[in-house]
PDB file of N, CA and C in Angstrom:
ATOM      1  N   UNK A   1      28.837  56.575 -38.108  1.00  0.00           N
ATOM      2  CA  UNK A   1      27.766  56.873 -37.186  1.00  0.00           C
ATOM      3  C   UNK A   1      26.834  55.679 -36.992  1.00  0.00           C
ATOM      4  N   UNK A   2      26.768  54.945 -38.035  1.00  0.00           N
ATOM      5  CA  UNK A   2      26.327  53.920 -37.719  1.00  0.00           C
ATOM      6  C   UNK A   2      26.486  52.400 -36.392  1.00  0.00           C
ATOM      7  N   UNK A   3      27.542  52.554 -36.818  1.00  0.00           N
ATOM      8  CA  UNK A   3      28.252  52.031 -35.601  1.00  0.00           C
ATOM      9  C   UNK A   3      27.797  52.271 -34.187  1.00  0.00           C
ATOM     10  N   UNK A   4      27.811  53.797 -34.414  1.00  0.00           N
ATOM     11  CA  UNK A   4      27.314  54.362 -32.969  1.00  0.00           C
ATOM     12  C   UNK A   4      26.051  54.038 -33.086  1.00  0.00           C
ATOM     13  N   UNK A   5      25.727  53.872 -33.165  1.00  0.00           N
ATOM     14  CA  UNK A   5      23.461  53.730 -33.142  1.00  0.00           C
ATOM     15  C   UNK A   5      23.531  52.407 -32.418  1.00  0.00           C
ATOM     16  N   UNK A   6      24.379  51.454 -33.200  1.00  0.00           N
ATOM     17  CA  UNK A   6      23.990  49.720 -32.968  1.00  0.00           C
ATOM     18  C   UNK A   6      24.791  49.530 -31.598  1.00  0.00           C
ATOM     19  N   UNK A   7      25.549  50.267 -31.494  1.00  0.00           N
ATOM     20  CA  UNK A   7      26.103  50.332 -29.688  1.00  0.00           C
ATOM     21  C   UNK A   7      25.207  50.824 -28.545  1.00  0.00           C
ATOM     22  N   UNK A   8      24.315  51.321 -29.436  1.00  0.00           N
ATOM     23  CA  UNK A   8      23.140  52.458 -28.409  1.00  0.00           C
ATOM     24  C   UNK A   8      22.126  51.641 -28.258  1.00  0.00           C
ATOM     25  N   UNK A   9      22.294  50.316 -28.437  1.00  0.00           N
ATOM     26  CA  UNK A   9      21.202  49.297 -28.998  1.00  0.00           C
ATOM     27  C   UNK A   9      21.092  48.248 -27.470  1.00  0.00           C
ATOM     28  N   UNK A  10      19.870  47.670 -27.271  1.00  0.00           N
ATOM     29  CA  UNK A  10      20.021  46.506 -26.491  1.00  0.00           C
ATOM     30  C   UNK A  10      19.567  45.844 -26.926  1.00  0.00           C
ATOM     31  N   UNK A  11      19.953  44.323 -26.949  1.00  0.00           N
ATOM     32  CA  UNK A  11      18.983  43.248 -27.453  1.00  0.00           C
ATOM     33  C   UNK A  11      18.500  42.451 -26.308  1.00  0.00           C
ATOM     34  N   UNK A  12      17.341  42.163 -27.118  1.00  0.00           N
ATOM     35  CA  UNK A  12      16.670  41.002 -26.017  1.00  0.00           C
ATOM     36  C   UNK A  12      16.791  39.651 -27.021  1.00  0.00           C
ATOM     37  N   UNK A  13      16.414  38.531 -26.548  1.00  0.00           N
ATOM     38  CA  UNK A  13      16.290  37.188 -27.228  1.00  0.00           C
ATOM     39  C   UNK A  13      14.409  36.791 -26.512  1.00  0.00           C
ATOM     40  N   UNK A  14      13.592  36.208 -27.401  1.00  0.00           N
ATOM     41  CA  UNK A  14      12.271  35.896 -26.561  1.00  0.00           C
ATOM     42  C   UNK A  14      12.194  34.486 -27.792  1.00  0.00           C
ATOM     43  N   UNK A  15      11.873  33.830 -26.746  1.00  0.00           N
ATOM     44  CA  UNK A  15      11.584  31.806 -27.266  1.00  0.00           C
ATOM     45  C   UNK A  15      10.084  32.110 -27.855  1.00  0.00           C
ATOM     46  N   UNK A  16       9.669  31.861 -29.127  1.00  0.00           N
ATOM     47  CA  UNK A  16       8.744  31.694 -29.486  1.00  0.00           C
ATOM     48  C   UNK A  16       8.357  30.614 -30.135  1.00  0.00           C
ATOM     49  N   UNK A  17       7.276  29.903 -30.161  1.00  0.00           N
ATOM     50  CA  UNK A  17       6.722  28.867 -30.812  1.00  0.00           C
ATOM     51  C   UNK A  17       6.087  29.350 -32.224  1.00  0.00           C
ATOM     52  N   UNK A  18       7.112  28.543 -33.571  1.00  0.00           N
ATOM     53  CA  UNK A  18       6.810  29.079 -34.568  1.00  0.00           C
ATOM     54  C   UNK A  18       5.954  28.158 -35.221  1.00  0.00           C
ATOM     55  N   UNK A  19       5.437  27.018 -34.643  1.00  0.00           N
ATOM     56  CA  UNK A  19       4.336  26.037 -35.496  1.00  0.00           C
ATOM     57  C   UNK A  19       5.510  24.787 -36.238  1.00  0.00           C
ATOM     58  N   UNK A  20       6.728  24.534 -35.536  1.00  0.00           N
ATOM     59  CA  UNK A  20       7.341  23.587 -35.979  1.00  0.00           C
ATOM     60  C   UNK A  20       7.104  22.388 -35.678  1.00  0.00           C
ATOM     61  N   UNK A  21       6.084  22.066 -35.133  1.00  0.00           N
ATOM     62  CA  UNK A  21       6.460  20.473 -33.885  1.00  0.00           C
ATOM     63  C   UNK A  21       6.284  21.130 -32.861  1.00  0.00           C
ATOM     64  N   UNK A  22       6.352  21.661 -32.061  1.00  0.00           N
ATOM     65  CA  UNK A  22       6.488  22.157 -30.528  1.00  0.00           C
ATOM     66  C   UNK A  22       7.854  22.996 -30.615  1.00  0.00           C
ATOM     67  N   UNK A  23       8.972  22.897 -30.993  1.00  0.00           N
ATOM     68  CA  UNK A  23       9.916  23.678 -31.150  1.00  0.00           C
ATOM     69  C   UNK A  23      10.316  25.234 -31.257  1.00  0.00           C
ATOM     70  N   UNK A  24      10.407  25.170 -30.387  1.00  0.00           N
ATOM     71  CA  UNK A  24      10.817  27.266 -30.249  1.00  0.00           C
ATOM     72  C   UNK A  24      12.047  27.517 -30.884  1.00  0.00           C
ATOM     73  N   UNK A  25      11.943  28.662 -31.913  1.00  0.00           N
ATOM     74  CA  UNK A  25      13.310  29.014 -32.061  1.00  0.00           C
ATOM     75  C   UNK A  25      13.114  30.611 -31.328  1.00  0.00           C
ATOM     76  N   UNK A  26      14.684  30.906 -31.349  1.00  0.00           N
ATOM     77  CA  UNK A  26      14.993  32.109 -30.641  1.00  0.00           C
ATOM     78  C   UNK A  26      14.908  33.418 -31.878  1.00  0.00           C
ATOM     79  N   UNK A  27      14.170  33.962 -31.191  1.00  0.00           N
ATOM     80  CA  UNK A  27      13.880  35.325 -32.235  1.00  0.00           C
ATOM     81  C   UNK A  27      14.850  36.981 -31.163  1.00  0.00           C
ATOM     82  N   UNK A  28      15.200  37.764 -31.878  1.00  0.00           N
ATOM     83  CA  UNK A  28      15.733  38.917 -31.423  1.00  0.00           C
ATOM     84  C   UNK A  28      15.107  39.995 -31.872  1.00  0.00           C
ATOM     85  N   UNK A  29      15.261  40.906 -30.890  1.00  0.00           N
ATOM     86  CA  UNK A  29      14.397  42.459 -31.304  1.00  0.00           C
ATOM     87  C   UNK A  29      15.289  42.816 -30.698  1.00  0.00           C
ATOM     88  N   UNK A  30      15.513  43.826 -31.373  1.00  0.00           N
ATOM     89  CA  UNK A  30      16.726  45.201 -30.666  1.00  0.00           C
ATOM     90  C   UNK A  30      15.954  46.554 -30.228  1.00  0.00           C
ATOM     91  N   UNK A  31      16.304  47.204 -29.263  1.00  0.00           N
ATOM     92  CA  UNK A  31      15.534  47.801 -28.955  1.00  0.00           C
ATOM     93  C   UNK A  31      16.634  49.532 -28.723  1.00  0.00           C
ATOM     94  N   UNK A  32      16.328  50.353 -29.304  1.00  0.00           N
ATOM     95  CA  UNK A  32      16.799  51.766 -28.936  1.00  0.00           C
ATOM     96  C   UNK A  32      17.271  51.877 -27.260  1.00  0.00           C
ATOM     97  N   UNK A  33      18.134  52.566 -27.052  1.00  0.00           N
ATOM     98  CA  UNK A  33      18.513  52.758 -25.166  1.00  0.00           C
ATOM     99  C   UNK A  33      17.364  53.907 -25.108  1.00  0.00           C
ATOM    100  N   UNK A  34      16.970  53.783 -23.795  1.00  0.00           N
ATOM    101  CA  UNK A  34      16.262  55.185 -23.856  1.00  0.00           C
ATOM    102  C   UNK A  34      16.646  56.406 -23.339  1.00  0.00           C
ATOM    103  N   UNK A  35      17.900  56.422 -22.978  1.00  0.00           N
ATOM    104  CA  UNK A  35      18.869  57.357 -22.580  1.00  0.00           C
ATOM    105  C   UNK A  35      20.232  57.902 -23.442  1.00  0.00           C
ATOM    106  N   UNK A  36      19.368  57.433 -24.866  1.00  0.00           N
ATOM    107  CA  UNK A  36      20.442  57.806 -26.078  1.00  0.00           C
ATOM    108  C   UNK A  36      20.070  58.901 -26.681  1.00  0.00           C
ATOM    109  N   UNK A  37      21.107  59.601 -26.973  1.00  0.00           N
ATOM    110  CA  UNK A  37      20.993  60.914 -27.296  1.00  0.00           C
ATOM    111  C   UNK A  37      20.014  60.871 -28.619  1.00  0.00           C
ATOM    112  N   UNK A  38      19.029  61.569 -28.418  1.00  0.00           N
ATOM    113  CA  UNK A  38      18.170  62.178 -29.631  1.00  0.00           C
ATOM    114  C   UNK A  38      18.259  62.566 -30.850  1.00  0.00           C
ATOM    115  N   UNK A  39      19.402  62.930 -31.304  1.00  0.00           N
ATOM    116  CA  UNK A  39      19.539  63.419 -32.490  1.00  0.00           C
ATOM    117  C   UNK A  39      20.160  62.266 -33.393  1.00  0.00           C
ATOM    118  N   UNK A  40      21.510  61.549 -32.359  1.00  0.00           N
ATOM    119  CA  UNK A  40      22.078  60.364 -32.743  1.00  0.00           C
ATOM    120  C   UNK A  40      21.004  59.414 -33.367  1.00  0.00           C
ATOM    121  N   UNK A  41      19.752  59.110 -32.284  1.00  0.00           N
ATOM    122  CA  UNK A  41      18.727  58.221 -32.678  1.00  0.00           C
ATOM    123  C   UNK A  41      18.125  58.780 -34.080  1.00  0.00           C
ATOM    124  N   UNK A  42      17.857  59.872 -34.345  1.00  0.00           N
ATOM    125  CA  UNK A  42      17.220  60.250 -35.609  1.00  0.00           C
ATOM    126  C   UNK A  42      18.183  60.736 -36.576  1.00  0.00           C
ATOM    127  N   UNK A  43      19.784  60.481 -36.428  1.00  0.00           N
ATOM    128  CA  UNK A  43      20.489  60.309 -37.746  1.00  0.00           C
ATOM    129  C   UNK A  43      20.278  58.469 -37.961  1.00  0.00           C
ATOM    130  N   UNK A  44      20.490  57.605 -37.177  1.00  0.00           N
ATOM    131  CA  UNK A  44      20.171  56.211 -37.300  1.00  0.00           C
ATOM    132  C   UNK A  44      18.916  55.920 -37.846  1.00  0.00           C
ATOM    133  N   UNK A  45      18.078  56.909 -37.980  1.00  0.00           N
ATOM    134  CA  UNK A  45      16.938  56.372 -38.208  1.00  0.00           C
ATOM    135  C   UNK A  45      16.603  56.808 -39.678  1.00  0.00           C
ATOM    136  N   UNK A  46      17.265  58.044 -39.767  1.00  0.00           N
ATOM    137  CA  UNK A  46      17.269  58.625 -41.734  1.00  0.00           C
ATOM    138  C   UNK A  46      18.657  57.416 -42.197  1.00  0.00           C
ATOM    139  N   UNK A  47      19.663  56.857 -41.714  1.00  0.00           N
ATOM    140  CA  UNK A  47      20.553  56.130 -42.110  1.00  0.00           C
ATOM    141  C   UNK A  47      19.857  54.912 -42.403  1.00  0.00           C
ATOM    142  N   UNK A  48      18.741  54.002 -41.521  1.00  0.00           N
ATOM    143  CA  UNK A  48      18.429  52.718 -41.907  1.00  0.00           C
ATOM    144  C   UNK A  48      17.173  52.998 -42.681  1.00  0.00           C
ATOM    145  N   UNK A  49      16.628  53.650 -42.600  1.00  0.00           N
ATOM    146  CA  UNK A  49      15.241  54.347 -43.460  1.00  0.00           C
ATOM    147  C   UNK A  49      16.010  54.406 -45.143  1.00  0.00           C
ATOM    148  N   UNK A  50      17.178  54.907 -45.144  1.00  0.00           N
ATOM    149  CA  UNK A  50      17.729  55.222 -46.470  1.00  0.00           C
ATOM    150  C   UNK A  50      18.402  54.046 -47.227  1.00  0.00           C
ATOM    151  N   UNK A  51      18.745  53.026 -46.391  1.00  0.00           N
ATOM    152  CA  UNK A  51      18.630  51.497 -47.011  1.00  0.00           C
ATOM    153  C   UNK A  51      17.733  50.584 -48.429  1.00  0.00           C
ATOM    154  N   UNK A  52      18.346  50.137 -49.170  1.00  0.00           N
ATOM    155  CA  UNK A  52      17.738  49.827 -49.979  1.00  0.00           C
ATOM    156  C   UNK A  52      17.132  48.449 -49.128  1.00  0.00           C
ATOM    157  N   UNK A  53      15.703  48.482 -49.784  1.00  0.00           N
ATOM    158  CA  UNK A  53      15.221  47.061 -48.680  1.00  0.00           C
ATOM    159  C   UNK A  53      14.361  47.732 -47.736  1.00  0.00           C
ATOM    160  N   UNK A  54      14.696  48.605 -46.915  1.00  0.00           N
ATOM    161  CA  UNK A  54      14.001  48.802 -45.985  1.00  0.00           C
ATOM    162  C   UNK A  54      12.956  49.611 -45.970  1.00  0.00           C
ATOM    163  N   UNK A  55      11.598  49.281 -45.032  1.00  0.00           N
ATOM    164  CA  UNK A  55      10.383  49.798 -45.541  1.00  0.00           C
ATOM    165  C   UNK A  55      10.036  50.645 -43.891  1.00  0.00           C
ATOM    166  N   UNK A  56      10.140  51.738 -44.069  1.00  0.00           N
ATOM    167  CA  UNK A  56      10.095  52.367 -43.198  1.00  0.00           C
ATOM    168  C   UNK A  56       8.780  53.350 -42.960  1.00  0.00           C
ATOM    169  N   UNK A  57       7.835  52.992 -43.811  1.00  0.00           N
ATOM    170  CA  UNK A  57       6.257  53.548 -43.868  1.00  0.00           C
ATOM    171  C   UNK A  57       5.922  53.454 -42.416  1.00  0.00           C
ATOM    172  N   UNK A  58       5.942  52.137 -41.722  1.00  0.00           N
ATOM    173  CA  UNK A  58       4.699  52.046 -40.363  1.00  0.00           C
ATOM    174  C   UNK A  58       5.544  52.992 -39.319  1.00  0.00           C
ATOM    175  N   UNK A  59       6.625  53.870 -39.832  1.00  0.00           N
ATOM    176  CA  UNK A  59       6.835  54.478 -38.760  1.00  0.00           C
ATOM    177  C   UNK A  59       6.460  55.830 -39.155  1.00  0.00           C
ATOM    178  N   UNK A  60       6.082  56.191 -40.125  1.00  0.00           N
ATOM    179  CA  UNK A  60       5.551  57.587 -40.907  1.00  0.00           C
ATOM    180  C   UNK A  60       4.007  57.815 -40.553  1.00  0.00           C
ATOM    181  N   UNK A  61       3.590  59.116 -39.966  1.00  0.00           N
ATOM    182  CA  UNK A  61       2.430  59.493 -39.819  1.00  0.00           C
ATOM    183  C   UNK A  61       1.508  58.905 -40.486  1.00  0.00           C
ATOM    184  N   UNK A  62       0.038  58.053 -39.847  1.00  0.00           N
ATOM    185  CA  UNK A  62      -0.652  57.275 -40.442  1.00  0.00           C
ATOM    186  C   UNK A  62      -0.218  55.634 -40.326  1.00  0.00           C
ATOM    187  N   UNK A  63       1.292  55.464 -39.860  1.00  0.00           N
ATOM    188  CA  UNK A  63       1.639  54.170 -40.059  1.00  0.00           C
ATOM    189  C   UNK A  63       1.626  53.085 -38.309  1.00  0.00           C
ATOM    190  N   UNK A  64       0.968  52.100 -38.821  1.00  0.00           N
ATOM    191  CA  UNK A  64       0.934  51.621 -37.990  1.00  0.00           C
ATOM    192  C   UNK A  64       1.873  51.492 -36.171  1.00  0.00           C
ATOM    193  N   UNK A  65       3.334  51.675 -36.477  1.00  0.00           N
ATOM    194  CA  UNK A  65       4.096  51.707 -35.697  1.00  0.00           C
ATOM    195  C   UNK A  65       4.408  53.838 -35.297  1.00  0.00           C
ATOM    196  N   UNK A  66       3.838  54.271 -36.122  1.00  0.00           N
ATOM    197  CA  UNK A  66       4.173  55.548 -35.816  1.00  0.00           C
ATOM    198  C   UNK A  66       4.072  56.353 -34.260  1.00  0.00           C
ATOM    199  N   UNK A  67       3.013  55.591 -33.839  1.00  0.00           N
ATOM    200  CA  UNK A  67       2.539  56.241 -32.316  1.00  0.00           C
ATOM    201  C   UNK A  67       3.050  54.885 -31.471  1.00  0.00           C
ATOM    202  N   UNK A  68       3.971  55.168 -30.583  1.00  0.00           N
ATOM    203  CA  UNK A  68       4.059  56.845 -29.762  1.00  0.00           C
ATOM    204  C   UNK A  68       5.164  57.645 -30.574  1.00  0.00           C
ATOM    205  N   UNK A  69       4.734  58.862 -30.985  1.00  0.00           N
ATOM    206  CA  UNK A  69       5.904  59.270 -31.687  1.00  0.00           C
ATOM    207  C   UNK A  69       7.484  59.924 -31.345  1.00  0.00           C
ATOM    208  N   UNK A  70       8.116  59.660 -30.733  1.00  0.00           N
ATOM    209  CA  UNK A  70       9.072  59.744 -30.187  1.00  0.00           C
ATOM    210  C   UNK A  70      10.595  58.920 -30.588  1.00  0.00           C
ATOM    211  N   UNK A  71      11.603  59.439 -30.896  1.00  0.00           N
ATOM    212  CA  UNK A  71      13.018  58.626 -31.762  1.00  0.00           C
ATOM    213  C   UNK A  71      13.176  57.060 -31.117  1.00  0.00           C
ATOM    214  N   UNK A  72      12.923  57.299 -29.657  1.00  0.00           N
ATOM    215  CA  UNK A  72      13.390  55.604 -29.545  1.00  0.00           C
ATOM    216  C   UNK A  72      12.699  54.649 -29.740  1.00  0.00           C
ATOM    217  N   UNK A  73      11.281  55.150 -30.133  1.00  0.00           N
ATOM    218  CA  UNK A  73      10.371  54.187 -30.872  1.00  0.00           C
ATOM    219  C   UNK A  73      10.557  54.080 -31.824  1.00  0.00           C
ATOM    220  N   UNK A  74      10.714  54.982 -32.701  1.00  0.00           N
ATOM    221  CA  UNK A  74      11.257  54.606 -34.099  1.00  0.00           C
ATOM    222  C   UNK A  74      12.359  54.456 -34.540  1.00  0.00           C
ATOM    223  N   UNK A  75      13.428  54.367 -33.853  1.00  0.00           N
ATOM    224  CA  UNK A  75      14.984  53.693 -33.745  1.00  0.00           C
ATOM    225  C   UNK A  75      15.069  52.490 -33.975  1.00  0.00           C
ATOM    226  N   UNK A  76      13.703  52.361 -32.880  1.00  0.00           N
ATOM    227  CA  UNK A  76      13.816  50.551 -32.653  1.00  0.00           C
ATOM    228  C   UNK A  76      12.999  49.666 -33.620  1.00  0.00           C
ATOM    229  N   UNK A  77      12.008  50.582 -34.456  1.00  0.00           N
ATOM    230  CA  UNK A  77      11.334  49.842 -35.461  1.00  0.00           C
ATOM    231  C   UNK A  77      12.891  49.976 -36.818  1.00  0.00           C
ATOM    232  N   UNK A  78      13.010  51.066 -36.519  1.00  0.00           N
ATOM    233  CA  UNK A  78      13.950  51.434 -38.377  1.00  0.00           C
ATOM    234  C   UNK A  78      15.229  50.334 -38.102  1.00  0.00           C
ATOM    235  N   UNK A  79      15.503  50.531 -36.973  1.00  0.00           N
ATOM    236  CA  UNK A  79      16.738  49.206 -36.601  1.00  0.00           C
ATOM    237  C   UNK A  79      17.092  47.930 -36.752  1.00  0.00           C
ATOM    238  N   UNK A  80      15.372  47.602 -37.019  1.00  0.00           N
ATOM    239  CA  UNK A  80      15.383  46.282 -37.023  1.00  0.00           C
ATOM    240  C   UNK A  80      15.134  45.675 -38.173  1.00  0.00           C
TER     241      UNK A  80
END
């Protein structure tokens, strides 16, 4: 099922200036589809939440990333 989540996925690439010299490197954020089925998104999201490593608080009530509360917002935080 996993599999399926990261197919449900889009990435973007955005050039950011990280304080090297002037030099941008390329950073990625993946972002949830927003026309992906709902439930799929919130088994992906108890699957990367259940990762050792991963800190999945700012998407838990009170947490910074929690609002707006809705799966493809928090798909796209637990995803990444």
């Amino acid at each position: 099922m996993f599999a399926t989540g990261l197919a449900l996925l889009l990435c973007f690439a955005a050039a950011q200036d990280i304080g090297n010299g002037g030099a941008a490197a390329t950073l990625t954020w993946c972002i949830a589809k927003p026309s992906a089925d709902v439930e799929k998104l919130r088994h992906n999201i108890d699957y990367s939440c259940g990762q050792a490593g991963i800190d999945c608080r700012p998407i838990q009530p009170g947490g910074g990333c929690f609002s707006p509360e809705n799966a493809v917002s928090h798909a796209s935080i637990a995803m990444n």
